[in-house]
PDB file of N, CA and C in Angstrom:
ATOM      1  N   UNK A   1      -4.852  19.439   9.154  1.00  0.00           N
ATOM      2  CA  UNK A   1      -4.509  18.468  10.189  1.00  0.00           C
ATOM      3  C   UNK A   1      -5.466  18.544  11.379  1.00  0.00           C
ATOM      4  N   UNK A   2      -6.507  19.455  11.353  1.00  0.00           N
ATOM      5  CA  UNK A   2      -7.473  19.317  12.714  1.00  0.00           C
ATOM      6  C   UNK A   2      -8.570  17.995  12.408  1.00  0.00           C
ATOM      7  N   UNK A   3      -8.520  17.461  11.568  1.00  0.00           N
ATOM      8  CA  UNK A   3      -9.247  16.681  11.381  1.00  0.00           C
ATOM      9  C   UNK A   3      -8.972  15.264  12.320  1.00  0.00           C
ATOM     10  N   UNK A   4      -8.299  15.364  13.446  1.00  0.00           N
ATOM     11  CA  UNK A   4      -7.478  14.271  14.229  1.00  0.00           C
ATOM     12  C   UNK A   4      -8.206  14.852  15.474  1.00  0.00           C
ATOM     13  N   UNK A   5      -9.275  13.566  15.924  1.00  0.00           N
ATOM     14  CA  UNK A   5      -9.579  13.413  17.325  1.00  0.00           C
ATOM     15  C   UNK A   5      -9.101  12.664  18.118  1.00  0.00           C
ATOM     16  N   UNK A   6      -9.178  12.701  19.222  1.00  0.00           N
ATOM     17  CA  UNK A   6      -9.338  11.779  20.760  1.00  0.00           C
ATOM     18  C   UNK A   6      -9.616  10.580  19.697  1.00  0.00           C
ATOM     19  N   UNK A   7     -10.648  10.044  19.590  1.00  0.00           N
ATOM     20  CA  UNK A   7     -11.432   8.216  18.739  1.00  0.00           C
ATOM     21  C   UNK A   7     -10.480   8.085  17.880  1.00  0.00           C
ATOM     22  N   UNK A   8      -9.977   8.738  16.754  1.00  0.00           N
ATOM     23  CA  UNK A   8      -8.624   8.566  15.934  1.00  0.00           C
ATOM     24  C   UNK A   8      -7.422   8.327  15.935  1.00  0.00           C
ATOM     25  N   UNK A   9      -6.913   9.148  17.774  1.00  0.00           N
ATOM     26  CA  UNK A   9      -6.347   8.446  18.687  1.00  0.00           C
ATOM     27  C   UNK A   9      -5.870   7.422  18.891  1.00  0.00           C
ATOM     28  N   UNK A  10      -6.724   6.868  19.647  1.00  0.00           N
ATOM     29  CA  UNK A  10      -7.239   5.854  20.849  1.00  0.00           C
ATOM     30  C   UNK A  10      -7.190   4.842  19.442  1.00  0.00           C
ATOM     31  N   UNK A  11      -7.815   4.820  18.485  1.00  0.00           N
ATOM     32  CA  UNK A  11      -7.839   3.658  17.862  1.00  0.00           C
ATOM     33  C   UNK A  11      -6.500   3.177  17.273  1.00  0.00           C
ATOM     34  N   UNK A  12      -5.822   4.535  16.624  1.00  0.00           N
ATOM     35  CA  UNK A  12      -4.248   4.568  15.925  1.00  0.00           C
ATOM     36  C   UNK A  12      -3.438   3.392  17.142  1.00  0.00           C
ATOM     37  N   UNK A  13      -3.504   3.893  18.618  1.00  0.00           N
ATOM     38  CA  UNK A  13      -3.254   3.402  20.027  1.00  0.00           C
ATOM     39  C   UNK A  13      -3.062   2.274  20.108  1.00  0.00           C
ATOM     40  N   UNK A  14      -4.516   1.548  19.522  1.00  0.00           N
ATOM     41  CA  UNK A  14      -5.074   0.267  19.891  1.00  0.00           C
ATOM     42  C   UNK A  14      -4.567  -0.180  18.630  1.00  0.00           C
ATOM     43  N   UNK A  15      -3.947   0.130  17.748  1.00  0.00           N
ATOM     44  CA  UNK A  15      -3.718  -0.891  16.469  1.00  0.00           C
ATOM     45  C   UNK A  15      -4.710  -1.174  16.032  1.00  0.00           C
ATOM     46  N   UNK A  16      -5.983  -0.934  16.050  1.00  0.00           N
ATOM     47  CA  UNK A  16      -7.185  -1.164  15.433  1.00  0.00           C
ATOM     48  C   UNK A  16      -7.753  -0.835  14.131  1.00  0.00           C
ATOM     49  N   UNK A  17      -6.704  -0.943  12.922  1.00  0.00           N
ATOM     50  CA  UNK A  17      -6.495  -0.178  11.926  1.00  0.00           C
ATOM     51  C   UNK A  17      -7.622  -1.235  10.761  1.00  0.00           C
ATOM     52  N   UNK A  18      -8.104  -0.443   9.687  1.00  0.00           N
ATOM     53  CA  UNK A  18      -9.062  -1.158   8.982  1.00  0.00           C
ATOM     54  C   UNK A  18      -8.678  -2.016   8.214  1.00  0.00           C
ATOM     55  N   UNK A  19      -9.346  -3.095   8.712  1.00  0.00           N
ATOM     56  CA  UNK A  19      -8.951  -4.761   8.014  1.00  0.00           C
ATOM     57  C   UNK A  19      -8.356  -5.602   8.775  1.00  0.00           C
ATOM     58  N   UNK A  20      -8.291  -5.213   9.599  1.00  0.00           N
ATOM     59  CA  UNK A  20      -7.629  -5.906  11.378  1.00  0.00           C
ATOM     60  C   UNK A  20      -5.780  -5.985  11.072  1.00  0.00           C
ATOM     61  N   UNK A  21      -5.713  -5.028  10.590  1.00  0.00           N
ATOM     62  CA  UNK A  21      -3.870  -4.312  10.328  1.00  0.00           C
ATOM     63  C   UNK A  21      -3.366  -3.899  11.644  1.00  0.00           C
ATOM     64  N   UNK A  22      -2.587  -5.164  11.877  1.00  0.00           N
ATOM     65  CA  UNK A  22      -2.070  -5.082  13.524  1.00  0.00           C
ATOM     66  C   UNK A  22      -0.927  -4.286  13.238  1.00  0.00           C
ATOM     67  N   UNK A  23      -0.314  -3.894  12.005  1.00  0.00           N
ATOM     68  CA  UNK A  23       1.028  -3.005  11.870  1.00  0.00           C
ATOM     69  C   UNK A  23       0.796  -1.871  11.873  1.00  0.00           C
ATOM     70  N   UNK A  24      -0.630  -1.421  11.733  1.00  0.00           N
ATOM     71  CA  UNK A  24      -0.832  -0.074  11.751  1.00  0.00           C
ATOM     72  C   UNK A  24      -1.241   0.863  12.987  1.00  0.00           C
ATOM     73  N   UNK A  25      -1.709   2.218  12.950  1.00  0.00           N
ATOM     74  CA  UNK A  25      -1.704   2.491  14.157  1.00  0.00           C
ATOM     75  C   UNK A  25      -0.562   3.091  14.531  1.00  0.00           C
ATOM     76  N   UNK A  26      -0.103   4.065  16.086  1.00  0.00           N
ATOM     77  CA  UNK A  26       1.244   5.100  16.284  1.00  0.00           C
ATOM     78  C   UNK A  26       1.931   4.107  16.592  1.00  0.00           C
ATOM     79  N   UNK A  27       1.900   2.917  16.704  1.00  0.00           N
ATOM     80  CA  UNK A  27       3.336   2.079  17.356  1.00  0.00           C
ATOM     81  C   UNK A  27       3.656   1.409  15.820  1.00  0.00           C
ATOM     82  N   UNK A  28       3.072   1.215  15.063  1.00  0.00           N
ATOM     83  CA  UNK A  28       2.971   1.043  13.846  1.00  0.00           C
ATOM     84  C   UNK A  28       4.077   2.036  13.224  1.00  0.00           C
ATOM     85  N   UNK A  29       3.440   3.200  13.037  1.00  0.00           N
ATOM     86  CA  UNK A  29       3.813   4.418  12.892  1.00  0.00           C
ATOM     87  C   UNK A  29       5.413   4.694  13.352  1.00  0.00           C
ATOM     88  N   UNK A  30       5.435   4.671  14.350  1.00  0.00           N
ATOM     89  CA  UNK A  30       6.406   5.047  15.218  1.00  0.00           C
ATOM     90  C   UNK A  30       8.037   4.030  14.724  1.00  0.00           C
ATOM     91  N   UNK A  31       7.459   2.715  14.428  1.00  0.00           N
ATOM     92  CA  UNK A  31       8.426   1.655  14.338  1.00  0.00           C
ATOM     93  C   UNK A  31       9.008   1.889  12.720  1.00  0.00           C
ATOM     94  N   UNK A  32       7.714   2.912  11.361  1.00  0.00           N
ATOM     95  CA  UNK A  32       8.294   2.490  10.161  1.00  0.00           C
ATOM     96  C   UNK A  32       8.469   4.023   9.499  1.00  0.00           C
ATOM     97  N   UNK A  33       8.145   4.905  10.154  1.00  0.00           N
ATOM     98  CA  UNK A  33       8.318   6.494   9.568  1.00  0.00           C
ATOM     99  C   UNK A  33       9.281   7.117  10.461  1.00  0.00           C
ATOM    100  N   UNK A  34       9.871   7.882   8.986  1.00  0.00           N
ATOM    101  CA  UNK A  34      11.278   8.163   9.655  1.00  0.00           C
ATOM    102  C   UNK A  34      10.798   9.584  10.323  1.00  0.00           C
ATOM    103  N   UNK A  35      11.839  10.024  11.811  1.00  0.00           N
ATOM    104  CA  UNK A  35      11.288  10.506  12.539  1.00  0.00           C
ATOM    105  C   UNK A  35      10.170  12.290  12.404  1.00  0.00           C
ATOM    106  N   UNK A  36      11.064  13.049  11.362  1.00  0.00           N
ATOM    107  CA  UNK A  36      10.196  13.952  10.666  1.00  0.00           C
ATOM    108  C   UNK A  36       8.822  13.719  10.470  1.00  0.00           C
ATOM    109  N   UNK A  37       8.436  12.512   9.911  1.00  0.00           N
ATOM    110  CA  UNK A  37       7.054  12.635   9.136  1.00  0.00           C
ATOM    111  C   UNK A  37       6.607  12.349  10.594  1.00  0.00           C
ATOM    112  N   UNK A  38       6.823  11.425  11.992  1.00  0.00           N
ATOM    113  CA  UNK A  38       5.921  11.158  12.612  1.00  0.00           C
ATOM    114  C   UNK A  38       5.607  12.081  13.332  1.00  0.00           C
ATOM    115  N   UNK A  39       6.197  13.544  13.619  1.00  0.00           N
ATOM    116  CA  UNK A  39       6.139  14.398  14.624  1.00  0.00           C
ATOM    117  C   UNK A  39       5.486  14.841  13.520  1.00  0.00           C
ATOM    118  N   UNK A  40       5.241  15.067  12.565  1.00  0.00           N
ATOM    119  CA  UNK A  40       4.016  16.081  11.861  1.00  0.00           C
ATOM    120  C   UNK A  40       2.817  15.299  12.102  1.00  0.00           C
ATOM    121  N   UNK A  41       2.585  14.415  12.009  1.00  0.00           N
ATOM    122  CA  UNK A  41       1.554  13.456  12.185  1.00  0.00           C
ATOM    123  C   UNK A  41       1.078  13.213  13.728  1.00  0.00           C
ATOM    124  N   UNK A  42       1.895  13.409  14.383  1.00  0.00           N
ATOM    125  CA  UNK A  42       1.322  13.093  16.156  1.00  0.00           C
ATOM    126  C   UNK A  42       0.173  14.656  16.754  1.00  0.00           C
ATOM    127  N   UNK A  43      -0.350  14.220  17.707  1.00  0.00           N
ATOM    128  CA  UNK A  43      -1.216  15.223  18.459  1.00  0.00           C
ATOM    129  C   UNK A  43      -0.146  15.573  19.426  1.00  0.00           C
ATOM    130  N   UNK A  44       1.065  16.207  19.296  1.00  0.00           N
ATOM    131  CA  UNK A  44       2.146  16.101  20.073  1.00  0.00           C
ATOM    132  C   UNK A  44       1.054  16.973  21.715  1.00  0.00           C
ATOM    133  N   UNK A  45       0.339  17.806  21.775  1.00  0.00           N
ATOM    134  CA  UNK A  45      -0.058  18.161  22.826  1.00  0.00           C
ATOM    135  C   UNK A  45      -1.080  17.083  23.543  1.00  0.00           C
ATOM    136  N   UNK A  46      -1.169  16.298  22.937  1.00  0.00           N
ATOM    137  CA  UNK A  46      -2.311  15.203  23.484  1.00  0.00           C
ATOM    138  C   UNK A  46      -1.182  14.168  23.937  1.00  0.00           C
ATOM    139  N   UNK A  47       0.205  13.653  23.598  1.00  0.00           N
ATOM    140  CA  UNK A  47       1.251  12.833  24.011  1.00  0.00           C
ATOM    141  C   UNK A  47       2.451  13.505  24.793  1.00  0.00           C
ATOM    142  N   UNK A  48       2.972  15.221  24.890  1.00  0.00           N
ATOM    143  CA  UNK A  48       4.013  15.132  25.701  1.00  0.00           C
ATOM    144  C   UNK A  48       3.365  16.534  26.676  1.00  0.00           C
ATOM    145  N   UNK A  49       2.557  15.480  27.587  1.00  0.00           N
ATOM    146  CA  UNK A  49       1.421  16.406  28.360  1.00  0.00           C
ATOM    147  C   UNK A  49       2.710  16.655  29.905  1.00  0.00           C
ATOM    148  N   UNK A  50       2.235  17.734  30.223  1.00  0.00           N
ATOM    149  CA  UNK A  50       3.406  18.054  31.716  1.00  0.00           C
ATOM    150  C   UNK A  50       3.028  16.510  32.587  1.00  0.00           C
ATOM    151  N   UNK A  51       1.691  15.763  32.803  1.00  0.00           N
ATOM    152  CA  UNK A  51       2.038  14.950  33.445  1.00  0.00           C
ATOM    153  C   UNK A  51       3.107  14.007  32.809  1.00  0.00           C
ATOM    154  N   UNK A  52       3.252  13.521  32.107  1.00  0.00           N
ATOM    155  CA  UNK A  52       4.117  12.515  30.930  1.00  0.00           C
ATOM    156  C   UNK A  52       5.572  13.349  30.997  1.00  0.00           C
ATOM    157  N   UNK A  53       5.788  14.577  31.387  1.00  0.00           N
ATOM    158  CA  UNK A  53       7.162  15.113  31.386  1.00  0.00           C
ATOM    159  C   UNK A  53       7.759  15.040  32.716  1.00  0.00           C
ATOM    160  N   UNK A  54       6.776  15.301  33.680  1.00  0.00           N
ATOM    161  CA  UNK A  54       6.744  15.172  34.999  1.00  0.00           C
ATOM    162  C   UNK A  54       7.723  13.533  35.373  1.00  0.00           C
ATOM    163  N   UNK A  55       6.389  13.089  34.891  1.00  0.00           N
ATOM    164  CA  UNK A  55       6.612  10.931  35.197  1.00  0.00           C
ATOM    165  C   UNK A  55       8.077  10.660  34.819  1.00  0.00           C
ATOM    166  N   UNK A  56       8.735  11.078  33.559  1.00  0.00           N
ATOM    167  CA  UNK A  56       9.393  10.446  32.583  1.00  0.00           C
ATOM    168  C   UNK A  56      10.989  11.164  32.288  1.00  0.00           C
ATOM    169  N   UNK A  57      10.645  12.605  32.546  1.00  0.00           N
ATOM    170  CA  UNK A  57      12.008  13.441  32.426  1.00  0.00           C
ATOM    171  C   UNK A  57      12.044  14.252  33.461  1.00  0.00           C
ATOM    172  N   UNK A  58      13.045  14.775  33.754  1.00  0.00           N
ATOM    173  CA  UNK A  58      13.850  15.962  34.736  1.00  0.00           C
ATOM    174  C   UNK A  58      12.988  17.091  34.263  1.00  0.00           C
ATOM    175  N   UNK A  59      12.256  17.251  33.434  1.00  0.00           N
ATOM    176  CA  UNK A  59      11.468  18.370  33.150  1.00  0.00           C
ATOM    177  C   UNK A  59       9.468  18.624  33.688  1.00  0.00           C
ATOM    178  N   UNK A  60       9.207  19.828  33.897  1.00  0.00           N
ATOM    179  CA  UNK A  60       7.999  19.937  34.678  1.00  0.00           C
ATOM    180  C   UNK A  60       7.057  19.571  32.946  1.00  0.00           C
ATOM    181  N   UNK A  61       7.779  20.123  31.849  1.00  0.00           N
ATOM    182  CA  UNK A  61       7.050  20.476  30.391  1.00  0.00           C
ATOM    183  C   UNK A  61       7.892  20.444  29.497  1.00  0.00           C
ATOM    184  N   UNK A  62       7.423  20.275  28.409  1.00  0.00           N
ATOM    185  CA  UNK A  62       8.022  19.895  26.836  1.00  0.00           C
ATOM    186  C   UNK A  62       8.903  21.721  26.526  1.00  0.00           C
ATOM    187  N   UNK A  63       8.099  22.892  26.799  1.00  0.00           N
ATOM    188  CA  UNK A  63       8.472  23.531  27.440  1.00  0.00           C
ATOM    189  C   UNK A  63       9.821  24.104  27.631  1.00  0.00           C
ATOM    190  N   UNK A  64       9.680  23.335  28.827  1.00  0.00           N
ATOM    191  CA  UNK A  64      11.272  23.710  30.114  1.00  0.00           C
ATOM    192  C   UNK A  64      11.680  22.923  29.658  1.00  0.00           C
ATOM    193  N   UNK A  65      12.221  21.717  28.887  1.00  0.00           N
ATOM    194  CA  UNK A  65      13.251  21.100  28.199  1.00  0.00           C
ATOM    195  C   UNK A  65      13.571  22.124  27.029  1.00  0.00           C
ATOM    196  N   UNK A  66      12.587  22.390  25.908  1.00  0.00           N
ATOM    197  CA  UNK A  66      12.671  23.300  25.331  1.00  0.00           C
ATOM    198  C   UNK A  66      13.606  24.529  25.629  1.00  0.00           C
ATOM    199  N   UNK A  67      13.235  25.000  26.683  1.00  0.00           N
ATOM    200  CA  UNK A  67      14.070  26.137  27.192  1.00  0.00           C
ATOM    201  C   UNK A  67      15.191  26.150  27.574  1.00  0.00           C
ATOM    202  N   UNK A  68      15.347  24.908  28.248  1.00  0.00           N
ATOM    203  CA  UNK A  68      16.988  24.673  29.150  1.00  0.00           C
ATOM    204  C   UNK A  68      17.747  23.720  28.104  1.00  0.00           C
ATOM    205  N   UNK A  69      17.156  23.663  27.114  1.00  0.00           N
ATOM    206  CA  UNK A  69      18.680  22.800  25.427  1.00  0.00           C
ATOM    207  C   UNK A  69      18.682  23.978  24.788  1.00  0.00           C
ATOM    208  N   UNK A  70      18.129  25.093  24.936  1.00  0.00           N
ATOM    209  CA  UNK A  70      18.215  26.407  23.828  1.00  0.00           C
ATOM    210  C   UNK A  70      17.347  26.318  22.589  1.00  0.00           C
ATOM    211  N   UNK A  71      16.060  25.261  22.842  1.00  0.00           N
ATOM    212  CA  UNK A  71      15.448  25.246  21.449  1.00  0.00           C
ATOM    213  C   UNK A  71      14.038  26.431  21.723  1.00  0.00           C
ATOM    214  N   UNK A  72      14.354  26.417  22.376  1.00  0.00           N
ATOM    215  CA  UNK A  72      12.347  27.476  23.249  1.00  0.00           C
ATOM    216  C   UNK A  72      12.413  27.935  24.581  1.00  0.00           C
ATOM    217  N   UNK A  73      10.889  28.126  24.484  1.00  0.00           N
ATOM    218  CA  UNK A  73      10.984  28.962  25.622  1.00  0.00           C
ATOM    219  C   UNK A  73      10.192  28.504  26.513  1.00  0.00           C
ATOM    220  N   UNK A  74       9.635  28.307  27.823  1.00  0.00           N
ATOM    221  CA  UNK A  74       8.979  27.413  28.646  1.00  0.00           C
ATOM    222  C   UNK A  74       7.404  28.008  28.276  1.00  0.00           C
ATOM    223  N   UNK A  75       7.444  28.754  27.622  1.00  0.00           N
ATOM    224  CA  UNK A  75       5.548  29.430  27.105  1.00  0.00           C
ATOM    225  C   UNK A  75       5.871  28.168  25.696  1.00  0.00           C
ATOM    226  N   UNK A  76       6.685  27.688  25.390  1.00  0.00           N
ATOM    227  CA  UNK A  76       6.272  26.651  23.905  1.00  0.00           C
ATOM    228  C   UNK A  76       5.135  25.379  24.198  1.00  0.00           C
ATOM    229  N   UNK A  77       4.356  25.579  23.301  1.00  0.00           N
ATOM    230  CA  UNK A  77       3.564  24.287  23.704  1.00  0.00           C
ATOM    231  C   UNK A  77       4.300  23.304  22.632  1.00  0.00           C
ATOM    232  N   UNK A  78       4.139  21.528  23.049  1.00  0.00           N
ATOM    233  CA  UNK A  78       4.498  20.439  22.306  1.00  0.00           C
ATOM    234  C   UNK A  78       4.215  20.864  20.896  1.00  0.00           C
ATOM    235  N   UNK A  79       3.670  21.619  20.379  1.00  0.00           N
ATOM    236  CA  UNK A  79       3.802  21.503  19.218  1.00  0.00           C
ATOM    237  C   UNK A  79       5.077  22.297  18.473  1.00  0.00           C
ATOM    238  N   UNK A  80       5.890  22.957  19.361  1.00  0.00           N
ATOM    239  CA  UNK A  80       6.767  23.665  18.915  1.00  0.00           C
ATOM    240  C   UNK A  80       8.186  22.866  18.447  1.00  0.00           C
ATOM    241  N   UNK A  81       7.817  21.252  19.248  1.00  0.00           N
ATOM    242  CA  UNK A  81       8.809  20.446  18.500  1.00  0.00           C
ATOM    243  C   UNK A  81       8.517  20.211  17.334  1.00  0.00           C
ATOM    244  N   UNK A  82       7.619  20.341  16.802  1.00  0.00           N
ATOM    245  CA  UNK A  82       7.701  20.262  15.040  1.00  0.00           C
ATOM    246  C   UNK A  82       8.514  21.092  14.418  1.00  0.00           C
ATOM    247  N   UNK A  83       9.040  22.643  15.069  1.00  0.00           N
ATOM    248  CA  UNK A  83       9.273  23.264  14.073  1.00  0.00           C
ATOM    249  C   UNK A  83      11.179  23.093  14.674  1.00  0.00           C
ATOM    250  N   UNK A  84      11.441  22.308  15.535  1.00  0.00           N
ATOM    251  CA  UNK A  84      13.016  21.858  15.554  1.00  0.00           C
ATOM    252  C   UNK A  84      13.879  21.051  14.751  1.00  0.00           C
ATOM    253  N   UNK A  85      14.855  21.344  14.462  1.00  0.00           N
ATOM    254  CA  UNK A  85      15.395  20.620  13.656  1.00  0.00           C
ATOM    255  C   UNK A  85      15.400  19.043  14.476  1.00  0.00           C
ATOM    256  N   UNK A  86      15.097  17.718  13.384  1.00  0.00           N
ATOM    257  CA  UNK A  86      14.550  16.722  14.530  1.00  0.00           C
ATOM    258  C   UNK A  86      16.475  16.113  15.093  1.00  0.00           C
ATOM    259  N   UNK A  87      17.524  16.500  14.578  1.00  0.00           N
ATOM    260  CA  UNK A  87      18.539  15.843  14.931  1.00  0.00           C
ATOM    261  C   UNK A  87      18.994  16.630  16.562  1.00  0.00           C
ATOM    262  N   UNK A  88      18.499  18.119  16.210  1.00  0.00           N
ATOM    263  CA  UNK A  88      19.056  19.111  17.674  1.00  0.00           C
ATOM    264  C   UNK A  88      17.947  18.303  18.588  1.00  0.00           C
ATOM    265  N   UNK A  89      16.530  18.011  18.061  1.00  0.00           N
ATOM    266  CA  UNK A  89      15.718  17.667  19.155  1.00  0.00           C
ATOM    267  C   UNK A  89      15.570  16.174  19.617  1.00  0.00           C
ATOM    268  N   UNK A  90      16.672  15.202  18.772  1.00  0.00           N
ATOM    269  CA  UNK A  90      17.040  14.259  19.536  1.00  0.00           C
ATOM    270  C   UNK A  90      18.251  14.200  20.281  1.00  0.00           C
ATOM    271  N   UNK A  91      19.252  15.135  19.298  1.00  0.00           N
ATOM    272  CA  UNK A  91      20.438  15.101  20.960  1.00  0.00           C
ATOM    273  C   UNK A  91      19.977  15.631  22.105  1.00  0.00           C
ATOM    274  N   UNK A  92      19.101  16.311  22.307  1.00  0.00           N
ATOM    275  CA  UNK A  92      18.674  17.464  23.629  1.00  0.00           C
ATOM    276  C   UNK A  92      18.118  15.886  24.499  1.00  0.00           C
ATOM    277  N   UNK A  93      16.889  15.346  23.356  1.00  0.00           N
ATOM    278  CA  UNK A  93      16.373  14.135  24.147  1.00  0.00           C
ATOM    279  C   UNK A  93      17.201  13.338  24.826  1.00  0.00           C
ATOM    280  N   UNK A  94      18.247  12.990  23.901  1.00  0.00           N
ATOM    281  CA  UNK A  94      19.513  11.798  24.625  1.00  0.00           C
ATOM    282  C   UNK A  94      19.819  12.255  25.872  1.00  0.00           C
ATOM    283  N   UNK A  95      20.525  13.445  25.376  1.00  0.00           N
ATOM    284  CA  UNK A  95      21.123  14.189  27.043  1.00  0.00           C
ATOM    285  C   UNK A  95      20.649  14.600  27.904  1.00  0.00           C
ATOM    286  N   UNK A  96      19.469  14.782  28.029  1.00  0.00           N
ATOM    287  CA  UNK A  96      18.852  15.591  28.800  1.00  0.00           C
ATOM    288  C   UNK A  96      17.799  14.523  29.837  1.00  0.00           C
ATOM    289  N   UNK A  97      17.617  13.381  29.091  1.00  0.00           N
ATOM    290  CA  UNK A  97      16.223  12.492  29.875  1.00  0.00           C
ATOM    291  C   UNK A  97      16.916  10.848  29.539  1.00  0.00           C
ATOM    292  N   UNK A  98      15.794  10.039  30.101  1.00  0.00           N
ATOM    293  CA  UNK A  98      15.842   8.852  29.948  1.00  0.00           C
ATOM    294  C   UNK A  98      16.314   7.985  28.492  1.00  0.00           C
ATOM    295  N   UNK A  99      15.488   9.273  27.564  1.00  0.00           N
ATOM    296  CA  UNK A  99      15.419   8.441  26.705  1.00  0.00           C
ATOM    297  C   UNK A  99      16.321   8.457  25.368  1.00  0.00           C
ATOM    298  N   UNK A 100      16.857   7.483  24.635  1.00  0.00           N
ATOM    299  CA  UNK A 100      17.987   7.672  23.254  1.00  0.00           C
ATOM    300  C   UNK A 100      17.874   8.708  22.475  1.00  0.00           C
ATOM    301  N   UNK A 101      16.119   8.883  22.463  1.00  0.00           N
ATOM    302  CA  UNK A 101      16.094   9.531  20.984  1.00  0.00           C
ATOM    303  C   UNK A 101      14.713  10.244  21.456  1.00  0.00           C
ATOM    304  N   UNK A 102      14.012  11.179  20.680  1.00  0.00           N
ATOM    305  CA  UNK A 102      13.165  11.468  20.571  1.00  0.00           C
ATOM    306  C   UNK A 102      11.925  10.731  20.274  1.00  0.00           C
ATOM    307  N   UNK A 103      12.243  10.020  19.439  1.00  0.00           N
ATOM    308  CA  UNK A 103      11.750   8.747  18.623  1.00  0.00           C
ATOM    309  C   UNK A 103      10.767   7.831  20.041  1.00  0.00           C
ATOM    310  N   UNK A 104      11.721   7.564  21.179  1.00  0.00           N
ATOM    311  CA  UNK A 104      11.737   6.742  21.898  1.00  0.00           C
ATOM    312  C   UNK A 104      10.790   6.911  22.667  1.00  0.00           C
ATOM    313  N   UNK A 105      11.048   8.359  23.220  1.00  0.00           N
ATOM    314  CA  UNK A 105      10.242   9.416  24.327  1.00  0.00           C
ATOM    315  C   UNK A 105       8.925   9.884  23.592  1.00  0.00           C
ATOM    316  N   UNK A 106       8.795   9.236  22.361  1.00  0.00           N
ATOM    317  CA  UNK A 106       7.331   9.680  21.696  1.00  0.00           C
ATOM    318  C   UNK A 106       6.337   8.505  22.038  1.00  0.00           C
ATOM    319  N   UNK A 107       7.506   7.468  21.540  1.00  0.00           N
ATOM    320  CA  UNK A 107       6.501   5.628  22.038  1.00  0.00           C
ATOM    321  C   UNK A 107       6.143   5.413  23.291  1.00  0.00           C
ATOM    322  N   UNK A 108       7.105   6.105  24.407  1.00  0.00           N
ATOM    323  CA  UNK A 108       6.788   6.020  25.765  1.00  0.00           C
ATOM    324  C   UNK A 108       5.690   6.667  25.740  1.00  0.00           C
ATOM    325  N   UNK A 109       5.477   8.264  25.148  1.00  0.00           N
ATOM    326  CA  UNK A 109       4.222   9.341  25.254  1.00  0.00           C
ATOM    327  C   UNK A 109       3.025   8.176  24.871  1.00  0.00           C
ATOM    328  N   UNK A 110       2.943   7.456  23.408  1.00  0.00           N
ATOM    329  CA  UNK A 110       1.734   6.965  22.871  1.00  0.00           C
ATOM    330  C   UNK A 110       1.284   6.049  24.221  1.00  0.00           C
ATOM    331  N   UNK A 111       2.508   5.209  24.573  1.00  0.00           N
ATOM    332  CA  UNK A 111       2.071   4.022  25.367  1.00  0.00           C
ATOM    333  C   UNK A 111       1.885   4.838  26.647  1.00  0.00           C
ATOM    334  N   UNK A 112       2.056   5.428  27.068  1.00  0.00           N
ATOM    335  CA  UNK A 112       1.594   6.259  28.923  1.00  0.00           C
ATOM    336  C   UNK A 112      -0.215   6.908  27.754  1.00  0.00           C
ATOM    337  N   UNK A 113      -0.041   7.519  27.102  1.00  0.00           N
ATOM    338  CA  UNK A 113      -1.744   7.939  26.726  1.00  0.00           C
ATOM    339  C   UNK A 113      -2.500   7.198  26.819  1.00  0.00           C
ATOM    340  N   UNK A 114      -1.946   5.697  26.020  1.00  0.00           N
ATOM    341  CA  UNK A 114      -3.112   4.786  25.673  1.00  0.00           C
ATOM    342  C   UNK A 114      -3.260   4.267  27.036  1.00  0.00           C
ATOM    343  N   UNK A 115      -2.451   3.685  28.003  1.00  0.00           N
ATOM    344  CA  UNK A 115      -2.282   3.371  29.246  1.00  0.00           C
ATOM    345  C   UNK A 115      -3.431   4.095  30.295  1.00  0.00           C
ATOM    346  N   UNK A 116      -3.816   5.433  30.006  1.00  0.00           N
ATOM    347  CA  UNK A 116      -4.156   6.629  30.643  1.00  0.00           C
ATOM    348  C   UNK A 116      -5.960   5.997  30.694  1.00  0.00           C
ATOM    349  N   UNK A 117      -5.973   6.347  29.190  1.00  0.00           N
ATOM    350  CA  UNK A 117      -7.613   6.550  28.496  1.00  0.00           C
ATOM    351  C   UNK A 117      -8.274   5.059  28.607  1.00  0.00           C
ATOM    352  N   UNK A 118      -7.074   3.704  28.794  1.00  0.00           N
ATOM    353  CA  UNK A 118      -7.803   2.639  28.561  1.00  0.00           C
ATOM    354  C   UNK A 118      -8.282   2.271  29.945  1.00  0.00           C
ATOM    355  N   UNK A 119      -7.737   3.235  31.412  1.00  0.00           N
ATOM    356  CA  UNK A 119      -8.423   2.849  32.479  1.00  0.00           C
ATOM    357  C   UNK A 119      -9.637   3.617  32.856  1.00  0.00           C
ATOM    358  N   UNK A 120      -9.917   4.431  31.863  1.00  0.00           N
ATOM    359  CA  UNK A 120     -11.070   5.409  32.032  1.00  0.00           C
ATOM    360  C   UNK A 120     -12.247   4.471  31.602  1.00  0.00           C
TER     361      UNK A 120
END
């Protein structure tokens, strides 16, 4: 899975998928894979960055949510939501932040990234 850059990104982002496949791409993604496969598939440290936890939840980091639902510890980096069960790590999401689901708070992550890189 290191084979996933920044340009692989940004393009997944942009829907810019080969053959001009406007369904494809993480919002693509996001709308037709059920929620397991997409958290194996995301750069979760490149989408639930402390600024994006800061903006969006009661939390400083993916982290300190982690820590204060009982799934981790505030040293967890985003990638440690892969290894949660994804139903504990969407009730924590519901209750804990803005958003329904985990699911939800991932599309917000893609769309605040792409948002980020496309004013650069």
């Amino acid at each position: 899975m290191m084979g996933f850059n920044l340009n692989d990104l940004k393009g997944l982002l942009n829907n810019k998928g080969e053959g001009g496949n406007s369904s494809g791409g993480i919002m693509g993604m996001l709308g037709k894979l059920p929620l397991d496969q997409i958290i194996q598939k995301l750069p979760l440290d490149k989408l639930l960055t402390p600024e994006f936890m800061q903006k969006h939840t009661p939390f400083q980091s993916i982290g300190e949510l982690l820590q204060k639902t009982g799934l981790g510890s505030t040293t967890d980096s985003p990638e440690k939501v892969k290894e949660v069960p994804t139903d504990q790590m969407d009730n924590q999401v519901s209750q804990n932040t803005q958003f329904g689901s985990l699911q939800q708070m991932l599309q917000k992550a893609a769309e605040f990234y792409a948002a980020r890189k496309g004013g650069q």
